[in-house]
PDB file of N, CA and C in Angstrom:
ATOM      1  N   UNK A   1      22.578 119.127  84.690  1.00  0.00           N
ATOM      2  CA  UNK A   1      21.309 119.500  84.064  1.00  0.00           C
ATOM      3  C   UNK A   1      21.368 119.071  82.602  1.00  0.00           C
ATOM      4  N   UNK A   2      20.070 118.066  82.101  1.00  0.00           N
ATOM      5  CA  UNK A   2      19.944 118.015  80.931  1.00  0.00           C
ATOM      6  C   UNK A   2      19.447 118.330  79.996  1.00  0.00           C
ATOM      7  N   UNK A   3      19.756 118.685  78.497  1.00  0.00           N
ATOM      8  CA  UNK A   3      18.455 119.715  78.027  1.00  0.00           C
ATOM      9  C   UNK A   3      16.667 118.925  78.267  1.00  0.00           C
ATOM     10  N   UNK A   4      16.960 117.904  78.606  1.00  0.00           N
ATOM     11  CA  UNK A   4      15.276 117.282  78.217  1.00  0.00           C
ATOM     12  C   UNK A   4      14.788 117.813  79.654  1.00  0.00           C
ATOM     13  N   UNK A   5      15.578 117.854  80.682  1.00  0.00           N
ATOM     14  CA  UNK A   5      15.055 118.009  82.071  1.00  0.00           C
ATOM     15  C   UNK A   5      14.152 119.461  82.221  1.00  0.00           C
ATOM     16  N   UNK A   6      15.412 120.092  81.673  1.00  0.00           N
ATOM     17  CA  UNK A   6      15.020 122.005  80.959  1.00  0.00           C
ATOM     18  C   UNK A   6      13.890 121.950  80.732  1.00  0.00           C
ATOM     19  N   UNK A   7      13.568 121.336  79.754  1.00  0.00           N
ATOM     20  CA  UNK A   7      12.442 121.876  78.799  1.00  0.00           C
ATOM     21  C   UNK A   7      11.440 121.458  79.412  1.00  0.00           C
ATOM     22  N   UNK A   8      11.272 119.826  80.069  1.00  0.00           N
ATOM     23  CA  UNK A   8      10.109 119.620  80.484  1.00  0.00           C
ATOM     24  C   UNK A   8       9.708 120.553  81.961  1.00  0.00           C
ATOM     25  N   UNK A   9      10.324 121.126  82.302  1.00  0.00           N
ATOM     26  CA  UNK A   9      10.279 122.202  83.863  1.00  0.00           C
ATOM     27  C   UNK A   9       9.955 123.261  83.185  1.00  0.00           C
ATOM     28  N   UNK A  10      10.156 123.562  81.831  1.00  0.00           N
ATOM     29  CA  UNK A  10      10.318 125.318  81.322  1.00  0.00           C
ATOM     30  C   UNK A  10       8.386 124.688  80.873  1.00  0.00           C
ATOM     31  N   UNK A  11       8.095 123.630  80.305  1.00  0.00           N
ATOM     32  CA  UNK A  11       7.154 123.223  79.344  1.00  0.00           C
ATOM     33  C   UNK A  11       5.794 122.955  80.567  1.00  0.00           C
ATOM     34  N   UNK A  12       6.373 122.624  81.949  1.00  0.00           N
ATOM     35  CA  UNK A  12       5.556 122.980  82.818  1.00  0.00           C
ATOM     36  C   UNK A  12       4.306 123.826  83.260  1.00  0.00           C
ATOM     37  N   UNK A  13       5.270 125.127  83.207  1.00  0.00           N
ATOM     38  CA  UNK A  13       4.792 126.598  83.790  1.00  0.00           C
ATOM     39  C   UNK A  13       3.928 126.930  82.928  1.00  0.00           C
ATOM     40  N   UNK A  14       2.580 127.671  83.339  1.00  0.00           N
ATOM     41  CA  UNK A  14       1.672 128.265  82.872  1.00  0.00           C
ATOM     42  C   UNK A  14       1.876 128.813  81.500  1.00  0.00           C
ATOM     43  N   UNK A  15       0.830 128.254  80.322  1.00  0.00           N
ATOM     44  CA  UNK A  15       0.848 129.762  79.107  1.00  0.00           C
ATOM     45  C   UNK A  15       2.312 129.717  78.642  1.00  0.00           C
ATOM     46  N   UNK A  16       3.318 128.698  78.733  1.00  0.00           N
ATOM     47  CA  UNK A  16       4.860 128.875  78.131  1.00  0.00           C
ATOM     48  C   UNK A  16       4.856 127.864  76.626  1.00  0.00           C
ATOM     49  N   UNK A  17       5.008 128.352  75.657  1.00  0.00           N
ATOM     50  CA  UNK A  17       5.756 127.969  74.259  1.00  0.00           C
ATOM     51  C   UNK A  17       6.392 127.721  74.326  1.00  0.00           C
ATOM     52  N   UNK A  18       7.190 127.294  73.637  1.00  0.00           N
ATOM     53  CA  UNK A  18       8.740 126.940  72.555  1.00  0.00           C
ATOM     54  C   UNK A  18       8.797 127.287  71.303  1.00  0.00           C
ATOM     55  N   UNK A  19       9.888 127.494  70.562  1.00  0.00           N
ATOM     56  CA  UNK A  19      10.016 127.644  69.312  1.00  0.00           C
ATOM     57  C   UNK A  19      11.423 128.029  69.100  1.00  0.00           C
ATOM     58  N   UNK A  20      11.876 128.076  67.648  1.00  0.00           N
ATOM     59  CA  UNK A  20      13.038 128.517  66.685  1.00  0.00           C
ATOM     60  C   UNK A  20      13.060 129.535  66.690  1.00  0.00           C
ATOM     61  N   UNK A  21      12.558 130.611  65.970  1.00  0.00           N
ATOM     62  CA  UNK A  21      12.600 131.461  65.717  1.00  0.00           C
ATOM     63  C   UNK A  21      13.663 132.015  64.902  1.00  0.00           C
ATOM     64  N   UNK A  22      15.071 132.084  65.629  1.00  0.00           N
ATOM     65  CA  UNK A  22      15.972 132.719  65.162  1.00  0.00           C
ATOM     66  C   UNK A  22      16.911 131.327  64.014  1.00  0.00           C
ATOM     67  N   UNK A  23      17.056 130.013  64.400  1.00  0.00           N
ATOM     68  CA  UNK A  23      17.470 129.537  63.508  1.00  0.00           C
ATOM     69  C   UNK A  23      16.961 127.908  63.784  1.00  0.00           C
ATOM     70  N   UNK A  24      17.380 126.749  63.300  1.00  0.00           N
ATOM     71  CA  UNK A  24      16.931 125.656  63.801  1.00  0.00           C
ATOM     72  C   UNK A  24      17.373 125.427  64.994  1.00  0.00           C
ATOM     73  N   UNK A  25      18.806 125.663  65.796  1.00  0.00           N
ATOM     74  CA  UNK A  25      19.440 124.822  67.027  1.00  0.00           C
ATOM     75  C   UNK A  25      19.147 126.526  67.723  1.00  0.00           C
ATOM     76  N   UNK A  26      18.330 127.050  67.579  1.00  0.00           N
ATOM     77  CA  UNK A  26      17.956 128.085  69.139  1.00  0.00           C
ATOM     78  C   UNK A  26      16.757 127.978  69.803  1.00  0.00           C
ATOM     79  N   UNK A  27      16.897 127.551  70.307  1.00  0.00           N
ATOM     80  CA  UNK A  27      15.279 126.911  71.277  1.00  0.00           C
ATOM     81  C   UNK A  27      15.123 127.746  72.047  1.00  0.00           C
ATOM     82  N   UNK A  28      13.711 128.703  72.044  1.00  0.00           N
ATOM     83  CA  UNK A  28      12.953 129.988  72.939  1.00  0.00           C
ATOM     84  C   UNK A  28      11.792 128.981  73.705  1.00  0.00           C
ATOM     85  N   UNK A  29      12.197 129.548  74.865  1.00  0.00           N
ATOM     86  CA  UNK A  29      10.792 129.244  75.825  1.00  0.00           C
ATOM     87  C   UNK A  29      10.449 130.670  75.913  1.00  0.00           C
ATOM     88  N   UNK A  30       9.172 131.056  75.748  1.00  0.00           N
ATOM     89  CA  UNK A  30       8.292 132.454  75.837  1.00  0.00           C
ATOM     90  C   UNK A  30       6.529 132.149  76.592  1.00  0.00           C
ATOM     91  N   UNK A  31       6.511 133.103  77.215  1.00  0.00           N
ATOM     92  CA  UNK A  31       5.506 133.105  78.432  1.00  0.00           C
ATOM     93  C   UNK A  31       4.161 134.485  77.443  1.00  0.00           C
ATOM     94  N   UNK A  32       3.382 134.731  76.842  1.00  0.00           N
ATOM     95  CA  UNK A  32       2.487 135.659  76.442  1.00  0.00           C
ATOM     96  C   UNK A  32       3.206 135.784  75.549  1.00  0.00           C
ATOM     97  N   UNK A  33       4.098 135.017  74.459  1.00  0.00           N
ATOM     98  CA  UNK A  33       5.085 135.687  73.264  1.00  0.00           C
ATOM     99  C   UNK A  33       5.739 136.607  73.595  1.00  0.00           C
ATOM    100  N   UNK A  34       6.393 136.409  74.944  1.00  0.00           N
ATOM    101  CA  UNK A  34       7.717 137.021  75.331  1.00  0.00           C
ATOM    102  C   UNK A  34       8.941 136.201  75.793  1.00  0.00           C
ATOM    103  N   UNK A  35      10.150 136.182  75.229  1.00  0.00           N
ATOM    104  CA  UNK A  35      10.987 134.965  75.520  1.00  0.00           C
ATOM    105  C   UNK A  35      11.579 135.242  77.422  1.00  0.00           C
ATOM    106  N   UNK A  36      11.593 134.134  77.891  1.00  0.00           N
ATOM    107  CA  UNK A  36      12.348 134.229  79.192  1.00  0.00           C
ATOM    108  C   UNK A  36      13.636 133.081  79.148  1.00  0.00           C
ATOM    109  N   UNK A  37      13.982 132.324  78.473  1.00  0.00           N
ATOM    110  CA  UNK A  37      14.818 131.543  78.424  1.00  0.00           C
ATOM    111  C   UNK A  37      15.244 131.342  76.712  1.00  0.00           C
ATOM    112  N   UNK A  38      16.255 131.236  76.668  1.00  0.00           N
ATOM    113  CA  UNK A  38      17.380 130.877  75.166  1.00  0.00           C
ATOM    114  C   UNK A  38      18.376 129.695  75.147  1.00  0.00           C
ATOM    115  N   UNK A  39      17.906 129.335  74.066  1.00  0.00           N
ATOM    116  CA  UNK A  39      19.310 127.892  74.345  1.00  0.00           C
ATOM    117  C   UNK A  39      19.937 127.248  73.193  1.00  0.00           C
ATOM    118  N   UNK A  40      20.744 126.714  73.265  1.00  0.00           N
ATOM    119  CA  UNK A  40      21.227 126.066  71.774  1.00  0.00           C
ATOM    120  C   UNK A  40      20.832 124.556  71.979  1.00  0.00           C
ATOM    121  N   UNK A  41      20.082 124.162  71.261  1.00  0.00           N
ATOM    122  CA  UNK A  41      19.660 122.706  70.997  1.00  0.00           C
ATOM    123  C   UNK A  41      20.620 121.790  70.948  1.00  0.00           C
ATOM    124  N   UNK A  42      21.682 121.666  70.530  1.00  0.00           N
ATOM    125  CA  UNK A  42      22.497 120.947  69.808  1.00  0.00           C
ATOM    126  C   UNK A  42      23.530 120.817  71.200  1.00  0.00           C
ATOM    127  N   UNK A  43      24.021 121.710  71.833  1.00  0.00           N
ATOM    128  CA  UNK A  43      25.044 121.613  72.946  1.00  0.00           C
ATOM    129  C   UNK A  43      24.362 121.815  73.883  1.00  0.00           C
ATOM    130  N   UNK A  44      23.537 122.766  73.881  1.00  0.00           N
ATOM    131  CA  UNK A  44      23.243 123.157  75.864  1.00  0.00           C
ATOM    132  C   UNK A  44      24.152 123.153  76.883  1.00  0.00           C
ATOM    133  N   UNK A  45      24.792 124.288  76.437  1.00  0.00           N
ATOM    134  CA  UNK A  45      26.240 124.481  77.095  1.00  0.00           C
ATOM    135  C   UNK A  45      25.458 125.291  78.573  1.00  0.00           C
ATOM    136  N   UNK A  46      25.341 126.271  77.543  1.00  0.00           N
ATOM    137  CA  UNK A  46      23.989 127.009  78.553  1.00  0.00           C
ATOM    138  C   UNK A  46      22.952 127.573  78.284  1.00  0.00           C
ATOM    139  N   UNK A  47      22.265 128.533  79.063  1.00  0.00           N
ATOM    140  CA  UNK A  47      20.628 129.173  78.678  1.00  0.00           C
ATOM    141  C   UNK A  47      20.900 130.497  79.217  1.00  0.00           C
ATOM    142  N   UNK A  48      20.696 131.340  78.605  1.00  0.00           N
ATOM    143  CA  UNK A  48      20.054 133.155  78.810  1.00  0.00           C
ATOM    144  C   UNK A  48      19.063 133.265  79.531  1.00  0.00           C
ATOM    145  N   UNK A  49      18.913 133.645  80.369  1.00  0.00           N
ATOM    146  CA  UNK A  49      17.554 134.032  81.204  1.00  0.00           C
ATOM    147  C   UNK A  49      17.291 135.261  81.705  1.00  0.00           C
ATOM    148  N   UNK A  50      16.430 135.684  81.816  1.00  0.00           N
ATOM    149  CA  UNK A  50      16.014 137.399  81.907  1.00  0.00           C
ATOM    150  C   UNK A  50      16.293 137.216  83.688  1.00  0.00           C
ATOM    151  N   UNK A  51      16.964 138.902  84.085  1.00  0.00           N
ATOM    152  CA  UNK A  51      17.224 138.625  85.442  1.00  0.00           C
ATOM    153  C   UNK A  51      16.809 139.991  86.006  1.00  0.00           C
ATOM    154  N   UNK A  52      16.547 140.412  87.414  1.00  0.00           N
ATOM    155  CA  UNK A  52      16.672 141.622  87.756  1.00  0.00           C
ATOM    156  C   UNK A  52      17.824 142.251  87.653  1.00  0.00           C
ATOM    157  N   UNK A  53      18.130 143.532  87.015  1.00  0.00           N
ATOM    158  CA  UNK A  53      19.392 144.042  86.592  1.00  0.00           C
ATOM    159  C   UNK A  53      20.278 143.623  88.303  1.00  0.00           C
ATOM    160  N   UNK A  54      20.156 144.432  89.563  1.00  0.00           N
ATOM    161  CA  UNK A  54      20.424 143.728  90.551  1.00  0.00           C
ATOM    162  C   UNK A  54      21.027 142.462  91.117  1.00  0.00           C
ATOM    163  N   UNK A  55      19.997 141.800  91.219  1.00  0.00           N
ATOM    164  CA  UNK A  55      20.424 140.343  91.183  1.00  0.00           C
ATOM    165  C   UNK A  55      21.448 139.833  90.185  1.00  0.00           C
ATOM    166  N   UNK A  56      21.000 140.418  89.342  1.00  0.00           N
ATOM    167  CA  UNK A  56      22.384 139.738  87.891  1.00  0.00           C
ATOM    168  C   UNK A  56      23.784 140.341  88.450  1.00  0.00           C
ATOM    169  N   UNK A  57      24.311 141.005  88.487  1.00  0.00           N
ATOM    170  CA  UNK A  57      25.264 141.454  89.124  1.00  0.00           C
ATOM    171  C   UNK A  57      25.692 141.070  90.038  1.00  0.00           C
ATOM    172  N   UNK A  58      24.429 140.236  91.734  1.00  0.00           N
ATOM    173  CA  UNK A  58      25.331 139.745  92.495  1.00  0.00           C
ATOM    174  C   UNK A  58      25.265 138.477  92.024  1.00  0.00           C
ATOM    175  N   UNK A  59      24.696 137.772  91.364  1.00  0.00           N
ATOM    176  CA  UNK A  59      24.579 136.183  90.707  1.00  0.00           C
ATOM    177  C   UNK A  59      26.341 136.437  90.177  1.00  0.00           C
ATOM    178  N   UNK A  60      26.378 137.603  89.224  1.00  0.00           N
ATOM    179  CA  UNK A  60      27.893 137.262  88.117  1.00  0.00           C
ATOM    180  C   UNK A  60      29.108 137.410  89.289  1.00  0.00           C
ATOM    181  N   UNK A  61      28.871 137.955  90.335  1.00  0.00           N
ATOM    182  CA  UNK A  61      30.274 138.254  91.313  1.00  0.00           C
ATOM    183  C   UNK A  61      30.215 137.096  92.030  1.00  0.00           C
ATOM    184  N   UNK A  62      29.222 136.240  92.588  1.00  0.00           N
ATOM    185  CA  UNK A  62      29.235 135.079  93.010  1.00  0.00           C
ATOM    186  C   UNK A  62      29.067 133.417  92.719  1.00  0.00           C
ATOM    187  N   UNK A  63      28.803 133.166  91.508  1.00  0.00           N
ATOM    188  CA  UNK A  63      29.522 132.508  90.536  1.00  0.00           C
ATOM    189  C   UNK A  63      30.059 132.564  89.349  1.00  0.00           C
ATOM    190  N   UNK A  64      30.924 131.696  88.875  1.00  0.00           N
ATOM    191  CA  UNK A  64      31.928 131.785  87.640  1.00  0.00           C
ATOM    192  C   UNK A  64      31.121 131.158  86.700  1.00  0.00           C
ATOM    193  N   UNK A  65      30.050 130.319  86.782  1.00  0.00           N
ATOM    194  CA  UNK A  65      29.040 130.148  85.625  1.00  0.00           C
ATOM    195  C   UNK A  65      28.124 131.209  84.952  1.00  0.00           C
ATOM    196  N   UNK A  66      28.034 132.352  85.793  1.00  0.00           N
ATOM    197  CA  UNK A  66      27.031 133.202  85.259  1.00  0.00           C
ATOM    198  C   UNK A  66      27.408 134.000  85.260  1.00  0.00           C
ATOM    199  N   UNK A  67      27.764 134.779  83.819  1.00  0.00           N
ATOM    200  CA  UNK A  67      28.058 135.589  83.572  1.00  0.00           C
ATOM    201  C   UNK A  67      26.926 136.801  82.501  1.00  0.00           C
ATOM    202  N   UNK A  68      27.490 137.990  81.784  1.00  0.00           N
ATOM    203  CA  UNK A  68      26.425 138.836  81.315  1.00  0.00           C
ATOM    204  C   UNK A  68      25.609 138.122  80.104  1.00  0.00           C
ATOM    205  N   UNK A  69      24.435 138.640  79.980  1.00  0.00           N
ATOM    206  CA  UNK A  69      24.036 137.534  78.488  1.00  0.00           C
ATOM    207  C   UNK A  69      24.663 137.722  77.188  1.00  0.00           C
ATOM    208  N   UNK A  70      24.797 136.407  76.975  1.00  0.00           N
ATOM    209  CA  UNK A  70      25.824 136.779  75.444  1.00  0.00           C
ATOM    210  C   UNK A  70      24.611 136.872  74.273  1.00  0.00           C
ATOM    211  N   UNK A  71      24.824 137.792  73.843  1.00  0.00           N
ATOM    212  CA  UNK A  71      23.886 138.319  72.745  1.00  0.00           C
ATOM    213  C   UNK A  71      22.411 139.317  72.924  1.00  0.00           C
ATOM    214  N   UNK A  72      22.761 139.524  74.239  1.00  0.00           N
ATOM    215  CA  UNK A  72      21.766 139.928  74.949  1.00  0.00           C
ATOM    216  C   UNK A  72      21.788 141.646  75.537  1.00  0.00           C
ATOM    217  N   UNK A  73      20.736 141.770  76.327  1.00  0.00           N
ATOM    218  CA  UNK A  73      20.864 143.146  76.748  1.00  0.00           C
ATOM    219  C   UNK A  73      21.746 142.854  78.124  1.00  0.00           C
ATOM    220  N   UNK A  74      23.188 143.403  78.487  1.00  0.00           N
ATOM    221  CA  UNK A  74      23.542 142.607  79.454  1.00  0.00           C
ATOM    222  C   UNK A  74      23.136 143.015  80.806  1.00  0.00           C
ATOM    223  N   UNK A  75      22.680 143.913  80.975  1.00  0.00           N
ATOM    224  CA  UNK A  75      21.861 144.674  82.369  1.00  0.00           C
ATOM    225  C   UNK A  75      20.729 143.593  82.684  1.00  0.00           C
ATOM    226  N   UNK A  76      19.974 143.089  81.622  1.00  0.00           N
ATOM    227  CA  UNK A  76      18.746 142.369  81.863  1.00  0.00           C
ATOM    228  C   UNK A  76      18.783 140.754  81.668  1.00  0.00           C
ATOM    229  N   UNK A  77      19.422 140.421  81.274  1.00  0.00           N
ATOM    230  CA  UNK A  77      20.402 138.974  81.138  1.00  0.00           C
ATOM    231  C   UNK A  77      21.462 138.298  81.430  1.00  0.00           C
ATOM    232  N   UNK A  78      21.238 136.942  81.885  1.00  0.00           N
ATOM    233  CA  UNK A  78      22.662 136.357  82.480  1.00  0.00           C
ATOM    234  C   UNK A  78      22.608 134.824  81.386  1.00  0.00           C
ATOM    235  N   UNK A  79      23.869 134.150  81.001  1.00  0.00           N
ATOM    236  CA  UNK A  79      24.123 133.285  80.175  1.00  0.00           C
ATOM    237  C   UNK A  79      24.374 132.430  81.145  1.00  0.00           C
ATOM    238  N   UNK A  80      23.890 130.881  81.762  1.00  0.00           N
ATOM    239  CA  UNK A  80      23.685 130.489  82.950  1.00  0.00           C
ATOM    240  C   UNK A  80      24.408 129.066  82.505  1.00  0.00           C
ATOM    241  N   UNK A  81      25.766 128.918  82.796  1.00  0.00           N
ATOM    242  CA  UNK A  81      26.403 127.281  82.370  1.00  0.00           C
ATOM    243  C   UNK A  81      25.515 126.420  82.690  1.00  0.00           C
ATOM    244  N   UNK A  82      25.169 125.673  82.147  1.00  0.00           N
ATOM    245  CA  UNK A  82      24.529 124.426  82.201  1.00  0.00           C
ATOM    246  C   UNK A  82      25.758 123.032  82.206  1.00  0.00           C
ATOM    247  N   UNK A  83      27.155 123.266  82.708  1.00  0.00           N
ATOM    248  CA  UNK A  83      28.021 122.376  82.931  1.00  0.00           C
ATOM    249  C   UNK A  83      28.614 121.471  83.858  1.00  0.00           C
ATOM    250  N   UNK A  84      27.905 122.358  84.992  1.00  0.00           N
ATOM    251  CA  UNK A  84      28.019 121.840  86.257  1.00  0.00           C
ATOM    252  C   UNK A  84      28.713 122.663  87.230  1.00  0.00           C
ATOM    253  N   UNK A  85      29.081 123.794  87.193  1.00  0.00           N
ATOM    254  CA  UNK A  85      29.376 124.795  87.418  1.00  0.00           C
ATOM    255  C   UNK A  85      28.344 125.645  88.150  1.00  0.00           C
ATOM    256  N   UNK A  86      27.320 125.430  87.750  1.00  0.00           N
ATOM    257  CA  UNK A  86      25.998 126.249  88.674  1.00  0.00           C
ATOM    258  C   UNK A  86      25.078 124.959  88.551  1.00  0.00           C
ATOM    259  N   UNK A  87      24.804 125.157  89.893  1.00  0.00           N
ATOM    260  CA  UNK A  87      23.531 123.689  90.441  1.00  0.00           C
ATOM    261  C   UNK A  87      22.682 123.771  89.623  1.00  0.00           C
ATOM    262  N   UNK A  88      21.855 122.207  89.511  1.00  0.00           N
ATOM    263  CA  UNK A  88      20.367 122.440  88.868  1.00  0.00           C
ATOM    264  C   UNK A  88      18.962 122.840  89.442  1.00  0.00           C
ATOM    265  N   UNK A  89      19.914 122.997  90.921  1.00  0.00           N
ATOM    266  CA  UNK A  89      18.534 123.598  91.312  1.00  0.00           C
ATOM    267  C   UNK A  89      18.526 125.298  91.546  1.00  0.00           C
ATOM    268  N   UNK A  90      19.765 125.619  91.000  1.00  0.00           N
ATOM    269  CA  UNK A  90      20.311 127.068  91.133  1.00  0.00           C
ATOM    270  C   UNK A  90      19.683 127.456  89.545  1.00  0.00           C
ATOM    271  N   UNK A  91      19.664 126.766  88.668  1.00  0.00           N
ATOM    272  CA  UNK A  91      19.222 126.848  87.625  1.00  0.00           C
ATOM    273  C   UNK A  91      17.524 127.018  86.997  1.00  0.00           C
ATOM    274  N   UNK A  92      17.109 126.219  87.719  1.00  0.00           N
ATOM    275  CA  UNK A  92      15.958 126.211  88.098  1.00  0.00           C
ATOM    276  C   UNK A  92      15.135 127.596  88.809  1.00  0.00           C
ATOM    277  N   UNK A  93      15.323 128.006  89.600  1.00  0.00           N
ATOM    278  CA  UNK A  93      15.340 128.654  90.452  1.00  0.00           C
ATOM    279  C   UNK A  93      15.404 130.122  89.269  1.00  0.00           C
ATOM    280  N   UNK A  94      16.233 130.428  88.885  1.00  0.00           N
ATOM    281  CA  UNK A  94      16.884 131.176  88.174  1.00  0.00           C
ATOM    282  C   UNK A  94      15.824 131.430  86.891  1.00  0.00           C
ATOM    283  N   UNK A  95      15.033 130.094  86.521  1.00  0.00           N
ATOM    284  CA  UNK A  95      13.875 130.175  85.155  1.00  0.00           C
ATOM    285  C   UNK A  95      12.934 130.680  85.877  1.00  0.00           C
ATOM    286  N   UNK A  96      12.674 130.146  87.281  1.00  0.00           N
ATOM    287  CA  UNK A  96      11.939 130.961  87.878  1.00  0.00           C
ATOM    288  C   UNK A  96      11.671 132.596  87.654  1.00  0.00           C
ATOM    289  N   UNK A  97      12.572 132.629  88.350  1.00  0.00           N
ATOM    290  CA  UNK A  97      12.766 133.884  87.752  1.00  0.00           C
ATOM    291  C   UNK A  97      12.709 135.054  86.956  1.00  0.00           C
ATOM    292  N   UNK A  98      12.962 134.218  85.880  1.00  0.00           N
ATOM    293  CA  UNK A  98      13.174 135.063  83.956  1.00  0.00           C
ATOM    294  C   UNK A  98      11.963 134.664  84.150  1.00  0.00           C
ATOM    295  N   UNK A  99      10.920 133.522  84.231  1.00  0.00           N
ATOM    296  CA  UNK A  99       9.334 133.033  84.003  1.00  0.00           C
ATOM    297  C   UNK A  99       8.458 134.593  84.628  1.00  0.00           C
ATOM    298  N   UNK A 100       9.002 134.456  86.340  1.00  0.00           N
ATOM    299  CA  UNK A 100       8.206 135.911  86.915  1.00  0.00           C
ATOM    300  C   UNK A 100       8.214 136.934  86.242  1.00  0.00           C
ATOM    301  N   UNK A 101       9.634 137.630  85.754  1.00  0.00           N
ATOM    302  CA  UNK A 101       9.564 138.798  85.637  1.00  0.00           C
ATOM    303  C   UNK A 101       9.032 139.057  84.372  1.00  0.00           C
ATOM    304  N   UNK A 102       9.536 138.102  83.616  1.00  0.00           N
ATOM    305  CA  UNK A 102       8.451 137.977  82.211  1.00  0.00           C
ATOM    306  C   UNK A 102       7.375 138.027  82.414  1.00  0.00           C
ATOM    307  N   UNK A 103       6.560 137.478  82.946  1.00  0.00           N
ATOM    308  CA  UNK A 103       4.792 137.032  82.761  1.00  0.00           C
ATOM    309  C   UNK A 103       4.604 138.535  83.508  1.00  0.00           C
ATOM    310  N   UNK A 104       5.287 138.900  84.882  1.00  0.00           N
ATOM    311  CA  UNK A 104       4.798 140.444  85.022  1.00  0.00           C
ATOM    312  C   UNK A 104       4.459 141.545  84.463  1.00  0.00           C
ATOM    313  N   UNK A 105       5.973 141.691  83.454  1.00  0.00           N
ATOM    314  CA  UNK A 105       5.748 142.557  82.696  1.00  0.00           C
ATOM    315  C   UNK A 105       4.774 143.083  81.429  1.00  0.00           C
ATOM    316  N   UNK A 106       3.561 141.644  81.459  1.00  0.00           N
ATOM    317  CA  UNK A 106       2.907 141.388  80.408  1.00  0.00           C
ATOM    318  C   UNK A 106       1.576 142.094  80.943  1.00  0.00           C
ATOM    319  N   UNK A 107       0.580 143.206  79.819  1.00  0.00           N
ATOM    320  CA  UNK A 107      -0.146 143.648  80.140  1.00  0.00           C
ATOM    321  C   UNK A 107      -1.694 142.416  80.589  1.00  0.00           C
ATOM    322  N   UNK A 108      -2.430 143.160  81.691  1.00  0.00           N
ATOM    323  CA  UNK A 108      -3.402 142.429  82.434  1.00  0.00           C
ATOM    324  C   UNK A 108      -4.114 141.400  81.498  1.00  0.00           C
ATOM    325  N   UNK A 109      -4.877 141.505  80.802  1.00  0.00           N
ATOM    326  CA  UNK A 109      -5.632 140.913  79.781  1.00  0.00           C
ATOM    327  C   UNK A 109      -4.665 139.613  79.693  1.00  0.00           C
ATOM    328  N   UNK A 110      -3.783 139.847  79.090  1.00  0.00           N
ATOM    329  CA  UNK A 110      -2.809 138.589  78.516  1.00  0.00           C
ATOM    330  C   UNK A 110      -3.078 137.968  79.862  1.00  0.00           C
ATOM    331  N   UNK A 111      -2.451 138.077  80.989  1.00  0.00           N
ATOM    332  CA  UNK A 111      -1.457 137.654  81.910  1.00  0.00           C
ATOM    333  C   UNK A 111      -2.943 137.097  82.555  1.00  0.00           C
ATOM    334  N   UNK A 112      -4.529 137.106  82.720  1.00  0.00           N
ATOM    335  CA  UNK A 112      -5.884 136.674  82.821  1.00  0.00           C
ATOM    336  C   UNK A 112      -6.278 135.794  82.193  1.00  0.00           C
ATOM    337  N   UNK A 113      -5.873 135.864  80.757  1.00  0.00           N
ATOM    338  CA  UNK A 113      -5.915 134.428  79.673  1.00  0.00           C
ATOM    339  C   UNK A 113      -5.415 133.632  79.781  1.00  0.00           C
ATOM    340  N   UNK A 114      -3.912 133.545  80.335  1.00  0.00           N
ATOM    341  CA  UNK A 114      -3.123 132.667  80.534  1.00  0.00           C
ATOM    342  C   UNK A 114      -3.488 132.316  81.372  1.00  0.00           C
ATOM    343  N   UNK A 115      -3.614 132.657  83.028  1.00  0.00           N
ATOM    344  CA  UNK A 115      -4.063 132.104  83.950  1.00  0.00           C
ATOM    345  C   UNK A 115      -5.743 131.250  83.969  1.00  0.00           C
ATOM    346  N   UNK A 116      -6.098 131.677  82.720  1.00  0.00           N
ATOM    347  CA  UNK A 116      -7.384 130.810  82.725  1.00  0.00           C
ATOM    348  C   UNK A 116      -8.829 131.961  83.323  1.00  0.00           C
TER     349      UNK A 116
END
């Protein structure tokens, strides 16, 4: 997985941004100005993605790429290698994911605008 591949799949999905925020090399994808994906520009070692507390747990016992989010809330986040270690379509799959549960959690109004 490459970062350009990332972004243009994250840059896809409905109502999704980008931005800095926190410094120049941290790249946020956010769905209603809520982030679902984190990354370092410069390496893209890997990406943070919002997970069901659940699922994150059996994702971290069943591969060695994904582990708790680093810097993150770790119940609600997994830090997802981008090395080759976890597929790109496991990866994928996975933004899925952080994309759903994000845009869910966003009150009606928003989540109506975005959809158009």
């Amino acid at each position: 997985m490459d970062i350009q591949t990332f972004r243009e799949y994250c840059l896809k999905k409905t109502g999704v941004t980008e931005d800095t925020p926190f410094d120049n090399n941290t790249l946020c994808f956010r769905v209603g100005n809520k982030i679902f994906a984190i990354l370092d520009i410069d390496k893209f070692e890997s990406v943070n993605l919002k997970c069901d507390p659940e699922k994150a747990v059996m994702l971290r016992e069943s591969h060695e790429g994904i582990l708790p989010g680093y810097h993150m809330n770790k119940k609600h986040w997994n830090t997802v290698s981008c090395d080759g270690s976890v597929t790109s379509e496991l990866i994928l799959e996975l933004v899925d994911h952080s994309y759903s549960l994000v845009f869910a959690s966003l009150p009606k109004k928003l989540k109506e605008e975005i959809n158009g």
